[in-house]
C-alpha atoms as a PDB file:
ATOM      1  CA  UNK A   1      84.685 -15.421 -47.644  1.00  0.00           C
ATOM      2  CA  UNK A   2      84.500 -16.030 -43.776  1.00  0.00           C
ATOM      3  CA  UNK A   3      86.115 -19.532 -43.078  1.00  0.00           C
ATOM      4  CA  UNK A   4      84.395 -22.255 -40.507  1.00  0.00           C
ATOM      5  CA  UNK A   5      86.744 -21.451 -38.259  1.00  0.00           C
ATOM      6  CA  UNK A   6      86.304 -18.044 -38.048  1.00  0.00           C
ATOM      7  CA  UNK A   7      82.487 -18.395 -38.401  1.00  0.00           C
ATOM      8  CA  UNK A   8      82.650 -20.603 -34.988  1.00  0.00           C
ATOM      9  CA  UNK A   9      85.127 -17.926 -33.335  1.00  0.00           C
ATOM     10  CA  UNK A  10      82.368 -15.400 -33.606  1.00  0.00           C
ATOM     11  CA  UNK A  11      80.326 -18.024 -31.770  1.00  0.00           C
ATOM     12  CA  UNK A  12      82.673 -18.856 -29.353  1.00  0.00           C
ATOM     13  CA  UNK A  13      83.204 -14.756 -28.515  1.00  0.00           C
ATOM     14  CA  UNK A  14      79.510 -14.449 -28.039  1.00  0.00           C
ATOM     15  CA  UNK A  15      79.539 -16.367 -24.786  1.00  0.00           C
ATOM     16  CA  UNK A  16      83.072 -15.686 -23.725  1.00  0.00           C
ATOM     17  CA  UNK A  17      83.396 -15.525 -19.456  1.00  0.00           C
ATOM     18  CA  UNK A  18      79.607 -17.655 -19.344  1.00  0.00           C
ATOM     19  CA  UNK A  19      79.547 -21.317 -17.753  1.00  0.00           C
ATOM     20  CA  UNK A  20      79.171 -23.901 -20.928  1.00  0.00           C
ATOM     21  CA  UNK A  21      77.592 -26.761 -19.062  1.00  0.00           C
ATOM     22  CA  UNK A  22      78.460 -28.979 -15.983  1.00  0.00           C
ATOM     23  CA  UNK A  23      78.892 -33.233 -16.422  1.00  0.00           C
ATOM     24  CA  UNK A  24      77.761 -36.506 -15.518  1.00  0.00           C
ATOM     25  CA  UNK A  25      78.919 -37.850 -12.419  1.00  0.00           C
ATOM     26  CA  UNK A  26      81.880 -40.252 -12.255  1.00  0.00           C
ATOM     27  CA  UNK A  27      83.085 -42.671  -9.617  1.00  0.00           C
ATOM     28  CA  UNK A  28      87.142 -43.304  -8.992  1.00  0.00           C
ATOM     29  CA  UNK A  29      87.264 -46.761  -7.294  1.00  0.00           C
ATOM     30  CA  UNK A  30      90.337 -48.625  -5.952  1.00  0.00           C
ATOM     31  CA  UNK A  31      91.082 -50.224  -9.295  1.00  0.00           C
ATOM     32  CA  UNK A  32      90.967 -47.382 -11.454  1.00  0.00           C
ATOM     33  CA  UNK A  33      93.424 -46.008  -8.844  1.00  0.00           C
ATOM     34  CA  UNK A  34      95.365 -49.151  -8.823  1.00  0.00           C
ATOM     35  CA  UNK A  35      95.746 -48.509 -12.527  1.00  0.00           C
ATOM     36  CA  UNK A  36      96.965 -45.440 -12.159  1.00  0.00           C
ATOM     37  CA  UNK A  37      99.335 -46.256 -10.041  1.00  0.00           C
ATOM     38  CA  UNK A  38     100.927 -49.173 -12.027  1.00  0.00           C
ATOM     39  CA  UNK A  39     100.917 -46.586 -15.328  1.00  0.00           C
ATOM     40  CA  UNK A  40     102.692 -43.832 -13.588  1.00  0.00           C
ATOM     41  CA  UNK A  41     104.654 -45.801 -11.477  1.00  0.00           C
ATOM     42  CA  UNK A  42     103.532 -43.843  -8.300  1.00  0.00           C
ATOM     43  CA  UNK A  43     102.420 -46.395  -5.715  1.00  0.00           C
ATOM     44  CA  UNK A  44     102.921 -44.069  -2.654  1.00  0.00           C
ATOM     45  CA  UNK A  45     100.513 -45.831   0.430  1.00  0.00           C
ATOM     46  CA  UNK A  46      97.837 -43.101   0.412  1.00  0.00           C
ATOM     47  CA  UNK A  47      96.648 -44.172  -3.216  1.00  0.00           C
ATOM     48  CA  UNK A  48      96.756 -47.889  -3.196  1.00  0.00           C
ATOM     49  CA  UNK A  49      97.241 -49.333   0.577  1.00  0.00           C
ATOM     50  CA  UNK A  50      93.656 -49.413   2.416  1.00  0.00           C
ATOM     51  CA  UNK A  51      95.084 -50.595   5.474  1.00  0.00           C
ATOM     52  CA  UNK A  52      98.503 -48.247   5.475  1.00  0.00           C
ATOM     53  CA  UNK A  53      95.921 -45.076   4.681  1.00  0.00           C
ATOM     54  CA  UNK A  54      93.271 -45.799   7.254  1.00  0.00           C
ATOM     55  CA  UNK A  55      96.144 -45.978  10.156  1.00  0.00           C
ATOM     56  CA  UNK A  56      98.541 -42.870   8.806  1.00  0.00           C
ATOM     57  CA  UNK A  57      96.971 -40.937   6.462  1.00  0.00           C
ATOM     58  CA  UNK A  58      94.883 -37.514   7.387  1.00  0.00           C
ATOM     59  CA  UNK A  59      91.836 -39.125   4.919  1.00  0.00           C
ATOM     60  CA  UNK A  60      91.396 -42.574   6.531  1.00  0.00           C
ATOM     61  CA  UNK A  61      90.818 -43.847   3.311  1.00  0.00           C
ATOM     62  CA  UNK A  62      93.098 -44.639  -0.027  1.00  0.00           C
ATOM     63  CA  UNK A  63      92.957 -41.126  -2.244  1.00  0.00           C
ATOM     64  CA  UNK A  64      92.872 -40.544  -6.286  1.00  0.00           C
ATOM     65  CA  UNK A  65      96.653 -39.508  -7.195  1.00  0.00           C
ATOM     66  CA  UNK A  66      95.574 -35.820  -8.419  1.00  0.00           C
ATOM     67  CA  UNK A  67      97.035 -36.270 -11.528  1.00  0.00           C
ATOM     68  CA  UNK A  68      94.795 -39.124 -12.147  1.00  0.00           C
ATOM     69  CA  UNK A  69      91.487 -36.669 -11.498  1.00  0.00           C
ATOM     70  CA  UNK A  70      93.586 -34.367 -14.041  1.00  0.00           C
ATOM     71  CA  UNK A  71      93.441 -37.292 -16.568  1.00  0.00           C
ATOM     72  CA  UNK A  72      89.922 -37.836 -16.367  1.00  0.00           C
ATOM     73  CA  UNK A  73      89.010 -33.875 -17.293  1.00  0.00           C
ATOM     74  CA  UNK A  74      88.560 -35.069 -21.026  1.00  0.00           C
ATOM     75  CA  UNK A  75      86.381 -37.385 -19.887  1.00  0.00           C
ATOM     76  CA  UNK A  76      84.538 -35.969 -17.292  1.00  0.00           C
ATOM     77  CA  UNK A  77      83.735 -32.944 -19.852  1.00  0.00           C
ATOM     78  CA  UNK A  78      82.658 -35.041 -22.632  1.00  0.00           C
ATOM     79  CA  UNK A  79      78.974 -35.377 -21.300  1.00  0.00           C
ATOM     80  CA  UNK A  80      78.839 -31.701 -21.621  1.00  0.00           C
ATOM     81  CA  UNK A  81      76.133 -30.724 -24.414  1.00  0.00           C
ATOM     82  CA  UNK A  82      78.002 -28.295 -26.744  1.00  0.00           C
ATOM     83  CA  UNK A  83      76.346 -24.598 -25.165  1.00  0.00           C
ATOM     84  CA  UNK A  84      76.126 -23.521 -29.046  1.00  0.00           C
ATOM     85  CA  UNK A  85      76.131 -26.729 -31.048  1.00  0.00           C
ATOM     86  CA  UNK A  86      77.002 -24.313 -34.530  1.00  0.00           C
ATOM     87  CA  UNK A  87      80.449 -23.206 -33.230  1.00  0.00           C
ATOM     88  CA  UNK A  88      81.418 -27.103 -34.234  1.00  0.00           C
ATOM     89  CA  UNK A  89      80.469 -26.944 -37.572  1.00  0.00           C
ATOM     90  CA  UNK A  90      83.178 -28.782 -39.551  1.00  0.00           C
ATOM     91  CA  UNK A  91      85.063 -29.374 -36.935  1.00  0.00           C
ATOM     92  CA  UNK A  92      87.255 -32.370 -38.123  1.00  0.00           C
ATOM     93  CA  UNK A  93      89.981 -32.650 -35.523  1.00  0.00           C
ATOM     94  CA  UNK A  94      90.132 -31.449 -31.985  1.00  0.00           C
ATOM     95  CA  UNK A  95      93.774 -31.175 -30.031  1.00  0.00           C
ATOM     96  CA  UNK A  96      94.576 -31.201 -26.491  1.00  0.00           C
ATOM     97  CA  UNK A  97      96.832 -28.408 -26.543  1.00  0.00           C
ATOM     98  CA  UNK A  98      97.797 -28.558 -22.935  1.00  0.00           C
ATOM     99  CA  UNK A  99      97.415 -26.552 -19.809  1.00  0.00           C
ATOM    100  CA  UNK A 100      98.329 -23.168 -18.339  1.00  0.00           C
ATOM    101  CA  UNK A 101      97.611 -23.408 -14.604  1.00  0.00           C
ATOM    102  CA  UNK A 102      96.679 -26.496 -12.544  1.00  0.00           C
ATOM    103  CA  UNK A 103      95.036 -27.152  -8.943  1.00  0.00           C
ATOM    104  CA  UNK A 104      94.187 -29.718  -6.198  1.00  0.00           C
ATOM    105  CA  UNK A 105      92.577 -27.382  -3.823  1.00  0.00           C
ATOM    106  CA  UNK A 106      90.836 -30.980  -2.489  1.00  0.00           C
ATOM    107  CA  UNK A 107      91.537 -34.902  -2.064  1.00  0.00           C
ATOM    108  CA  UNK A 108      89.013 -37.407  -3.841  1.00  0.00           C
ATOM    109  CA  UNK A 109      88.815 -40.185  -1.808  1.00  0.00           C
ATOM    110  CA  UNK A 110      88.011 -44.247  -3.121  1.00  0.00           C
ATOM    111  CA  UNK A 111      84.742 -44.620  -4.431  1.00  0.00           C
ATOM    112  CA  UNK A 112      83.943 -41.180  -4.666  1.00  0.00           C
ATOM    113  CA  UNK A 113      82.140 -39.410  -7.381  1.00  0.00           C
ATOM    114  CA  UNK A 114      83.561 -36.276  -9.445  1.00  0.00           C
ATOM    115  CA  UNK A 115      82.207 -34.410 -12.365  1.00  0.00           C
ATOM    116  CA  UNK A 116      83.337 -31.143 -14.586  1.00  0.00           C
ATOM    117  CA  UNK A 117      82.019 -28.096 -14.979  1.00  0.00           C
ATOM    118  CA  UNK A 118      83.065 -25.877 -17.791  1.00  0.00           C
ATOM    119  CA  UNK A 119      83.576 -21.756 -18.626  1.00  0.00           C
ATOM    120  CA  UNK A 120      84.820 -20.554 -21.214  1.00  0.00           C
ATOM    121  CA  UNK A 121      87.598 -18.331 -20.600  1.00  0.00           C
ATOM    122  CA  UNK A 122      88.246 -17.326 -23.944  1.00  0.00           C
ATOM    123  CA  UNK A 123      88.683 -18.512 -28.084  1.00  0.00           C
ATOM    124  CA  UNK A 124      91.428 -16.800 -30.178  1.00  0.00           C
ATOM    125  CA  UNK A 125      91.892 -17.788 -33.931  1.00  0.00           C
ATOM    126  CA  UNK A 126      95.330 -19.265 -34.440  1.00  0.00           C
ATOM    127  CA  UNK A 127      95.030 -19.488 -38.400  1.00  0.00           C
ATOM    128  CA  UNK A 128      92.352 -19.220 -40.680  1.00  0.00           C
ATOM    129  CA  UNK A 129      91.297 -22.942 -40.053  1.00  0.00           C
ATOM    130  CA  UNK A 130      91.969 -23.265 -36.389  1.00  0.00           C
ATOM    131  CA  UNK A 131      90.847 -21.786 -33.207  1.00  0.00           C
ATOM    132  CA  UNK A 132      92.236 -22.312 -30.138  1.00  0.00           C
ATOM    133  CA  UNK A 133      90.047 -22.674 -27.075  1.00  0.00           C
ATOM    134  CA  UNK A 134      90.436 -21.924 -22.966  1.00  0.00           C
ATOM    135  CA  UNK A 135      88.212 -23.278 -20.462  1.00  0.00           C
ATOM    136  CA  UNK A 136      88.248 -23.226 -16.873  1.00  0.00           C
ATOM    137  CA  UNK A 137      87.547 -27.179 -15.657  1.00  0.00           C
ATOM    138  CA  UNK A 138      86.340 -27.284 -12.167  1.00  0.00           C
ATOM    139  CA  UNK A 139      86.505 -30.779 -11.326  1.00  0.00           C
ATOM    140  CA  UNK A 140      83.797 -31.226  -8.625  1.00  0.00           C
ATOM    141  CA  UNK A 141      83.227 -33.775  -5.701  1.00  0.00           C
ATOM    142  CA  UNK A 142      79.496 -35.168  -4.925  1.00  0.00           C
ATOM    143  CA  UNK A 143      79.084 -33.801  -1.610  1.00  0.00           C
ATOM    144  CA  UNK A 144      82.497 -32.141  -1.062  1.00  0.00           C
ATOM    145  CA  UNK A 145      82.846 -28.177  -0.188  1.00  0.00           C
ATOM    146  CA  UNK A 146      85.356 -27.305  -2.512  1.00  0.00           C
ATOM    147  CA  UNK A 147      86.720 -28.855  -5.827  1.00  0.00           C
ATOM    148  CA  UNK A 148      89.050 -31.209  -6.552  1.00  0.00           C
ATOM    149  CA  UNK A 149      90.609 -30.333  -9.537  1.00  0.00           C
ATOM    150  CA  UNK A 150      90.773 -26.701 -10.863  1.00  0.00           C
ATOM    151  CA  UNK A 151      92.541 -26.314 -14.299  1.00  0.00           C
ATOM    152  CA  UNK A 152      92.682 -24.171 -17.517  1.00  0.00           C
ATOM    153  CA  UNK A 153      92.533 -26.264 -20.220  1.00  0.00           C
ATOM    154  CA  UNK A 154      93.558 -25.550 -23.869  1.00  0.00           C
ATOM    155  CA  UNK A 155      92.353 -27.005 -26.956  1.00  0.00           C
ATOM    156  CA  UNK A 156      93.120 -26.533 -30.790  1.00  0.00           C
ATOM    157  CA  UNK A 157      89.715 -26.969 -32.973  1.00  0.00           C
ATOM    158  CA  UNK A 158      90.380 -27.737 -36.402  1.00  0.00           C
ATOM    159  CA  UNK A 159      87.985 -26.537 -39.082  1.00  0.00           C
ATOM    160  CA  UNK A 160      87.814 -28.070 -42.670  1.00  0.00           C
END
């Protein structure tokens, strides 16, 4: 008997390589940036001093720590509609299984507005209940020429 998991793989395999879906728009303001800062402990003058940034730094403007835009990819990709709702059939837990390469090609400066865009880069089954999933995020910025954020994301789905 096929298991959900490997039911959702063949799914998954069909659209291998094929963009699943691009996000809502999201604005990074000063105080989520301030937040940041405080949690990571990285207060460098480019992220939180307005007046510091506008005199020295290359953007003019206060800029989202890139790790910060990294945080947000869960987020950002959560107001993507599933490309083949069935492949998350009895799906009961899903695990951020980390990352194999990571970008800033691009600042995002205050009060700017990013979104994701997903493709699936592949879906392998790790055990008969699990598959693990690896998308390309391209974080975008509304109005910029190149992305922010570019990462390959990996994510255990587990299958009941």
């Amino acid at each position: 008997m096929t298991s959900k998991a490997e039911a959702a793989l063949a799914i998954f395999k069909s659209y291998e390589g094929e963009e699943e879906g691009v996000g809502e728009w999201f604005q990074i303001d000063q105080a989520r940036i301030n937040l940041f800062a405080d949690a990571t402990m990285d207060h460098q003058f480019i992220h939180i001093d307005p007046v510091k940034s506008a005199q020295l730094s290359p953007y003019k403007v206060t800029i989202a720590h890139g790790f910060l835009t990294l945080s947000l990819i869960v987020h950002l990709g959560a107001s993507i509609a599933p490309k083949k709702p069935a492949a998350l059939d009895g799906i009961y837990m899903g695990v951020n299984y980390g990352l194999d390469k990571v970008r800033f090609p691009a600042p995002v400066p205050v009060d700017s507005f990013v979104r994701a865009r997903h493709t699936l880069m592949s879906a392998e089954l790790k055990n008969p209940n699990t598959i693990q999933v690896k998308r390309q995020v391209t974080v975008e910025l509304q109005g910029g020429d190149k992305p922010v954020c570019i990462a390959e994301s990996l994510t255990r789905l587990m299958y009941g």
